[in-house]
Structure formats: structure tokens, C-alpha cells
PDB file of N, CA and C in Angstrom:
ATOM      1  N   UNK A   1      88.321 -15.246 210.565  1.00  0.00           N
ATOM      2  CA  UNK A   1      89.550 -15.277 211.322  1.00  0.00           C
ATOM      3  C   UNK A   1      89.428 -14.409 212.576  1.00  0.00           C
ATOM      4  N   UNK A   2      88.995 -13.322 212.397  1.00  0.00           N
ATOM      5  CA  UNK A   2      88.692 -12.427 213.631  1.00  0.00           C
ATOM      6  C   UNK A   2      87.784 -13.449 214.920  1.00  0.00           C
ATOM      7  N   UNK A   3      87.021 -13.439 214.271  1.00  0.00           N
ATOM      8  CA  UNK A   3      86.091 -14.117 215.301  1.00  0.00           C
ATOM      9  C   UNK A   3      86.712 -15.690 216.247  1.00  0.00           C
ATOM     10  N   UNK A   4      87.425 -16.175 215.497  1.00  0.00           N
ATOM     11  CA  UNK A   4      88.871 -17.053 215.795  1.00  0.00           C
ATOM     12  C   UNK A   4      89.474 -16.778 216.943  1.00  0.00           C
ATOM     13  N   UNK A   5      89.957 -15.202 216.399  1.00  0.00           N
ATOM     14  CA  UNK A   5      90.866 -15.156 217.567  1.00  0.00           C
ATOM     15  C   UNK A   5      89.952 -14.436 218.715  1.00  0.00           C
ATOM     16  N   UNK A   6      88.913 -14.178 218.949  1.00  0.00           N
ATOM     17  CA  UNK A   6      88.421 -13.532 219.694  1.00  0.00           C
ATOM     18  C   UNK A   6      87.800 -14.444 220.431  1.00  0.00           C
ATOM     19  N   UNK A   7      87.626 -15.630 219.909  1.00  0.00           N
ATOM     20  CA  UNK A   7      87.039 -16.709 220.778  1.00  0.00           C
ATOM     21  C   UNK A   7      88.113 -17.117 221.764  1.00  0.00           C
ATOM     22  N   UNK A   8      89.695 -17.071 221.323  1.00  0.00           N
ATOM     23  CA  UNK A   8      90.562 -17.527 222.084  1.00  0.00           C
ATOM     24  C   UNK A   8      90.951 -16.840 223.101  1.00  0.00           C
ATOM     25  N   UNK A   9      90.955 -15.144 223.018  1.00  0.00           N
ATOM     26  CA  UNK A   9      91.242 -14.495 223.887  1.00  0.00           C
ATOM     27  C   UNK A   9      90.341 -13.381 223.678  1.00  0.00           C
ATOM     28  N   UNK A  10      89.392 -12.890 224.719  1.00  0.00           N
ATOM     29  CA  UNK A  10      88.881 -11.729 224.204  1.00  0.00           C
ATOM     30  C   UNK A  10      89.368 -10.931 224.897  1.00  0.00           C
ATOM     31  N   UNK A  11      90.221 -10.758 225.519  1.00  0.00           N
ATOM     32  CA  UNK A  11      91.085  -9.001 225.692  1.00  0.00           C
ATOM     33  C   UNK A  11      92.117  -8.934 224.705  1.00  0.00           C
ATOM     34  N   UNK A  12      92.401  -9.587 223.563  1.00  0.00           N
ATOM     35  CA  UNK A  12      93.227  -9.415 222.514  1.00  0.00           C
ATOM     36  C   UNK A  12      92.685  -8.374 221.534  1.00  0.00           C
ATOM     37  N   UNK A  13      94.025  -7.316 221.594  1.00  0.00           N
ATOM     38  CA  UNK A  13      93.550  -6.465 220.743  1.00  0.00           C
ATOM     39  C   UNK A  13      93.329  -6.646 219.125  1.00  0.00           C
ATOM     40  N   UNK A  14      92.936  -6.427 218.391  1.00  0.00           N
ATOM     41  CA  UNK A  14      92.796  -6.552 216.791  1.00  0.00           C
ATOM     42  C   UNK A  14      92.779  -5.271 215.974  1.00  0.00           C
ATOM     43  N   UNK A  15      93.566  -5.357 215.520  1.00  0.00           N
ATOM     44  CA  UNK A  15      93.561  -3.936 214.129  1.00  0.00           C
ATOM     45  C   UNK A  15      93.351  -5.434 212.755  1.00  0.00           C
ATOM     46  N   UNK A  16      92.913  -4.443 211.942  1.00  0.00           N
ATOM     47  CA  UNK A  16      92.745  -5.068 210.656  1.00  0.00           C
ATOM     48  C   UNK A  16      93.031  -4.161 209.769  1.00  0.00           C
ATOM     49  N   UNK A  17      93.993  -4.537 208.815  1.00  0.00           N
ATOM     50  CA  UNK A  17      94.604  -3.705 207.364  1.00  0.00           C
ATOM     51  C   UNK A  17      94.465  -4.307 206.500  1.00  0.00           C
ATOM     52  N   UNK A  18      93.189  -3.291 205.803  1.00  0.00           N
ATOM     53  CA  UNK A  18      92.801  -3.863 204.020  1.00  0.00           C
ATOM     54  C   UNK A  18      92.365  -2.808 203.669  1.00  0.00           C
ATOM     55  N   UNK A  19      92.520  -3.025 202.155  1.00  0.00           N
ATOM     56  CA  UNK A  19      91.933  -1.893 201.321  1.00  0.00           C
ATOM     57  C   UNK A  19      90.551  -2.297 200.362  1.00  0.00           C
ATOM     58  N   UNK A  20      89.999  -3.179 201.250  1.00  0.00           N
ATOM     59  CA  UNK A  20      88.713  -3.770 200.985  1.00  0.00           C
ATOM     60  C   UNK A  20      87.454  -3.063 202.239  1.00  0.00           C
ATOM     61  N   UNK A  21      86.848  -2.821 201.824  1.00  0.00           N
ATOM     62  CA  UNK A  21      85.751  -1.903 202.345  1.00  0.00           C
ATOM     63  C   UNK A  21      84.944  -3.670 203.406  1.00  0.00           C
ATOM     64  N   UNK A  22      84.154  -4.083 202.909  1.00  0.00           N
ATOM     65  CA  UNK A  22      83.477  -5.138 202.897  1.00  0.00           C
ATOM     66  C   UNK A  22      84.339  -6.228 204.305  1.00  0.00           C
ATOM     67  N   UNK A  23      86.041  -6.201 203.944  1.00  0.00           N
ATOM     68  CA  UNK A  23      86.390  -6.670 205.518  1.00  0.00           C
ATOM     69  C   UNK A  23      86.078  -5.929 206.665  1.00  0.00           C
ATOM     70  N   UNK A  24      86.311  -4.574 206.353  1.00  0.00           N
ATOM     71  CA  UNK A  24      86.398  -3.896 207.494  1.00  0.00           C
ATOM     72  C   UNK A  24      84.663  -3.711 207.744  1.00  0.00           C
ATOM     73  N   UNK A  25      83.888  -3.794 207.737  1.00  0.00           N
ATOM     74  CA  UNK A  25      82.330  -4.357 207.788  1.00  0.00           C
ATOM     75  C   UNK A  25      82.095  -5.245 208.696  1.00  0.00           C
ATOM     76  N   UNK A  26      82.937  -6.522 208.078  1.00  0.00           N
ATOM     77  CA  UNK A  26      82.645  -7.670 208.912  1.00  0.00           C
ATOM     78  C   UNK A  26      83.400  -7.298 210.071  1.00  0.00           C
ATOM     79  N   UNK A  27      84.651  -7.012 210.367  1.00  0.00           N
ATOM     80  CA  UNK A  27      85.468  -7.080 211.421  1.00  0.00           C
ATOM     81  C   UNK A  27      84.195  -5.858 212.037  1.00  0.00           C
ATOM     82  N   UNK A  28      84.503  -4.998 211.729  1.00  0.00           N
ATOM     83  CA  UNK A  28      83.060  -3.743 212.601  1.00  0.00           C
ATOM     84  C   UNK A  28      82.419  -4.746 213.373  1.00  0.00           C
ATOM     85  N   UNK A  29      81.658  -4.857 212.534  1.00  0.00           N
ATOM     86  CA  UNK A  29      80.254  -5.946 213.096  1.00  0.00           C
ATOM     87  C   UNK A  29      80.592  -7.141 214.130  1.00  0.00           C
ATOM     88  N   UNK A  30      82.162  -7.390 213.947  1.00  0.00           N
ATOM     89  CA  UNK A  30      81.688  -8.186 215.529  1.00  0.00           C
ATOM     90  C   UNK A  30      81.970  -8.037 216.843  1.00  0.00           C
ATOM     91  N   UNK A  31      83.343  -7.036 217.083  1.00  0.00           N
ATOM     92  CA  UNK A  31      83.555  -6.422 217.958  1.00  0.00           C
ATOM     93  C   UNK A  31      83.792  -4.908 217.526  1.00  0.00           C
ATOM     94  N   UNK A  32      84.499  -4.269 219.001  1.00  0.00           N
ATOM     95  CA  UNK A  32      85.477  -2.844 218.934  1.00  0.00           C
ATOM     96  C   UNK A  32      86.444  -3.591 218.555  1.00  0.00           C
ATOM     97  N   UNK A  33      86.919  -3.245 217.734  1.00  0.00           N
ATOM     98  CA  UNK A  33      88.071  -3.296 216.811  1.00  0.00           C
ATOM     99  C   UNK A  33      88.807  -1.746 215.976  1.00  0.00           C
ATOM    100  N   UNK A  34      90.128  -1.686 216.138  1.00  0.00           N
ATOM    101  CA  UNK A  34      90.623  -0.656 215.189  1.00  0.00           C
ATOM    102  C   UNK A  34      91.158  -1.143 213.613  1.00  0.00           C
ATOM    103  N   UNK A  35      90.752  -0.331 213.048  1.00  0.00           N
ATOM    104  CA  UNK A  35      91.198  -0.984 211.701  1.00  0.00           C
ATOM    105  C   UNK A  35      91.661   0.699 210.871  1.00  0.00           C
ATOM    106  N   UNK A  36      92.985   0.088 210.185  1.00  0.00           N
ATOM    107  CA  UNK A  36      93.585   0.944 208.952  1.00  0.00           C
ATOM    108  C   UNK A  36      93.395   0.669 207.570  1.00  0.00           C
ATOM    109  N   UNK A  37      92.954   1.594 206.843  1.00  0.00           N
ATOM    110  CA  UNK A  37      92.573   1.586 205.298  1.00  0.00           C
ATOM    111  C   UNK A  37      94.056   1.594 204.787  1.00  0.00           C
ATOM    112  N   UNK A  38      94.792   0.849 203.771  1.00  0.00           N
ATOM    113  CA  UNK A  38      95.659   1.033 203.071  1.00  0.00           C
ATOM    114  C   UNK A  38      95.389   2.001 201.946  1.00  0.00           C
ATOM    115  N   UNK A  39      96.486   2.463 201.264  1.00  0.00           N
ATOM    116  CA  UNK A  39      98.048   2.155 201.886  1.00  0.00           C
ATOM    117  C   UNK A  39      97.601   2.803 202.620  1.00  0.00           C
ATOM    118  N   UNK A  40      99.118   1.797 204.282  1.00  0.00           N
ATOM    119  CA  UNK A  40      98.797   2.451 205.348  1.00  0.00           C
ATOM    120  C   UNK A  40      99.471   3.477 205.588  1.00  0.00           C
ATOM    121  N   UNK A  41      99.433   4.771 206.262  1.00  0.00           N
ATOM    122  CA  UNK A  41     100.172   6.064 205.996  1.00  0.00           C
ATOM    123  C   UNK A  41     100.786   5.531 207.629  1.00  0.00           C
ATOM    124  N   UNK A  42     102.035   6.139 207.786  1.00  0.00           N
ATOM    125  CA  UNK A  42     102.637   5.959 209.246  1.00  0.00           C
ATOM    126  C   UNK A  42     102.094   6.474 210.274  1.00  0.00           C
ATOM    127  N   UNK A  43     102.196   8.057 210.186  1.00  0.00           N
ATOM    128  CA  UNK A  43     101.352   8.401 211.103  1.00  0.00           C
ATOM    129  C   UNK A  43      99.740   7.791 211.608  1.00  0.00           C
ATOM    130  N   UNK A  44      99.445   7.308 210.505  1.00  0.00           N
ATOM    131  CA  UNK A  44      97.798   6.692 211.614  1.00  0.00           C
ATOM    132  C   UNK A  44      98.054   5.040 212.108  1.00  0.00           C
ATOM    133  N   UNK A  45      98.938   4.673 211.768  1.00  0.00           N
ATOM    134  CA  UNK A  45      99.179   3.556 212.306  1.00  0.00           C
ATOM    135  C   UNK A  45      99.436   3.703 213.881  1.00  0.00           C
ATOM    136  N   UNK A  46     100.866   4.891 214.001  1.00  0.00           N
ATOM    137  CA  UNK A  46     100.821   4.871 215.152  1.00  0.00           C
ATOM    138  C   UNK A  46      99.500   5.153 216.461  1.00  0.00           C
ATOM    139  N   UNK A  47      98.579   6.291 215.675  1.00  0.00           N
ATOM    140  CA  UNK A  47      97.363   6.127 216.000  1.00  0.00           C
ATOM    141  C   UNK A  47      97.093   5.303 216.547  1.00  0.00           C
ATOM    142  N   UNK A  48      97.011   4.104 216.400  1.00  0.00           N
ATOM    143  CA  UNK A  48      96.217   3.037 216.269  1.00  0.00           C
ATOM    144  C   UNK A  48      96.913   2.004 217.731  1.00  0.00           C
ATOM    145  N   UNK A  49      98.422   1.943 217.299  1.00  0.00           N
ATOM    146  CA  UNK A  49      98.916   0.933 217.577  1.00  0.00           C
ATOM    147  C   UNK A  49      99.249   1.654 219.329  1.00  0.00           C
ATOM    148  N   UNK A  50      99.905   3.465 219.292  1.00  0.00           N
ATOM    149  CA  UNK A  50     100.318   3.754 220.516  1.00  0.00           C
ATOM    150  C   UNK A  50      99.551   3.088 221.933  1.00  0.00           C
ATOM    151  N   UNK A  51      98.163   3.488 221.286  1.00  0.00           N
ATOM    152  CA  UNK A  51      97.300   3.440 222.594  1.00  0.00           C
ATOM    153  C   UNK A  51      97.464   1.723 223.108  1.00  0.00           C
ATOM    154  N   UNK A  52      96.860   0.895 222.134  1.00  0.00           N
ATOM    155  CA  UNK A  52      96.805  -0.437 222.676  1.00  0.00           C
ATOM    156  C   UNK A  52      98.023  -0.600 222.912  1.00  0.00           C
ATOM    157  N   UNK A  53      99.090  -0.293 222.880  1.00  0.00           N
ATOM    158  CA  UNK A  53     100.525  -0.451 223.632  1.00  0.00           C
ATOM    159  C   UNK A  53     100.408  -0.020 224.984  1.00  0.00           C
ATOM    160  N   UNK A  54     100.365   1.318 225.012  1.00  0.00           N
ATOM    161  CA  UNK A  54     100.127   1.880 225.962  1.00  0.00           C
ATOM    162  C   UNK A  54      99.207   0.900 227.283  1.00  0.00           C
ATOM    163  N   UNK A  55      98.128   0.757 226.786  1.00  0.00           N
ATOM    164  CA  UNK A  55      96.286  -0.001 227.178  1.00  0.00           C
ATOM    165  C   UNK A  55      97.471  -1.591 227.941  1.00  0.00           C
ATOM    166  N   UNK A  56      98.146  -1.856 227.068  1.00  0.00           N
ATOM    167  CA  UNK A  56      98.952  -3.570 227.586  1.00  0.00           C
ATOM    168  C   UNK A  56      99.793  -2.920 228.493  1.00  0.00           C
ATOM    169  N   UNK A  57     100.314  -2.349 228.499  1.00  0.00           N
ATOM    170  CA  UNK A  57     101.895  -1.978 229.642  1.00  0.00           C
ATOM    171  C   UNK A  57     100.780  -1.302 230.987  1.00  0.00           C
ATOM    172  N   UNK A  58     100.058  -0.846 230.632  1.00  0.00           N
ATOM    173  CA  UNK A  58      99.113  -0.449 232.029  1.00  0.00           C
ATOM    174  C   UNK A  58      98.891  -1.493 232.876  1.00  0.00           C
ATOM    175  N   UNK A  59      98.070  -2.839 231.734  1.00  0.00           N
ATOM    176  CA  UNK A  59      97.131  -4.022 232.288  1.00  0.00           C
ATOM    177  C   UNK A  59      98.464  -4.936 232.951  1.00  0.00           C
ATOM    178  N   UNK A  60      99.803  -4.713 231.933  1.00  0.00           N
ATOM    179  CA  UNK A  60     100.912  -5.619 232.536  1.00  0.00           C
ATOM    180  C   UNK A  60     101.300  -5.325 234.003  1.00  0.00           C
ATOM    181  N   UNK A  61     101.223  -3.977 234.130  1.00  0.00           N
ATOM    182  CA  UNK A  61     101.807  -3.420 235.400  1.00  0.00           C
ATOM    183  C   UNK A  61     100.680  -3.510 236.627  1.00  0.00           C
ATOM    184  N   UNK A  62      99.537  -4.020 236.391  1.00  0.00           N
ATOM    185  CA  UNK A  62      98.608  -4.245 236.991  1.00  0.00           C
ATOM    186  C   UNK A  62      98.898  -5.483 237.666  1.00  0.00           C
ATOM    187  N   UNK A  63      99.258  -6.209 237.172  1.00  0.00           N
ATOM    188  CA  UNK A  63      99.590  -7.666 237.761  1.00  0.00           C
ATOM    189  C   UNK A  63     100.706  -7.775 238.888  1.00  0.00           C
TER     190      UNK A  63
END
């Protein structure tokens, strides 16, 4: 599925949430990608999610 959507857009960001070791492997392996281990705790989500928010409202205001 990753690789899916990365074919469609590759400036699309991707986080991946599992508590499977072995996804987060594959997702590694094909791009930069952020990914959260469940359960997900709040605080590292925002981690995760601030910046690529942040990273889009920059690229939006670019235009």
C-alpha cells in the first residue's frame, strides 16, 4: 500500500501505525517515512504529525 501511494504522489507525506515490527521494516525500506509504534501515546504523535503540518503550510504558502 505504501508504495501505492507513493507512486501517486511522491511529496505525500506517510506515517504508518502498527504494533507489528516487520511493517514498519517494509515501510523503512522504501522511503523516509515517519512511523508510530502503538499504542500510540499523544505526545509522539504530535511529534510526528506537527512538523509535516508545519512542512505543508510552508510548501502551501509557497505557491
Amino acid at each position: 500500500m505504501i508504495q501505492k501511494l507513493q507512486q501517486q504522489s511522491l511529496q505525500q507525506p506517510i506515517i504508518v501505525m502498527s504494533a507489528h515490527d516487520d511493517v514498519l521494516r517494509q515501510a523503512l525500506g522504501t522511503h523516509k517515512i515517519d512511523y508510530l509504534i502503538k499504542p500510540i501515546i499523544f505526545e509522539e504523535l504530535l511529534k510526528v504529525v506537527v512538523p509535516i503540518c508545519q512542512s505543508l503550510q510552508f510548501e502551501n504558502q509557497s505557491y
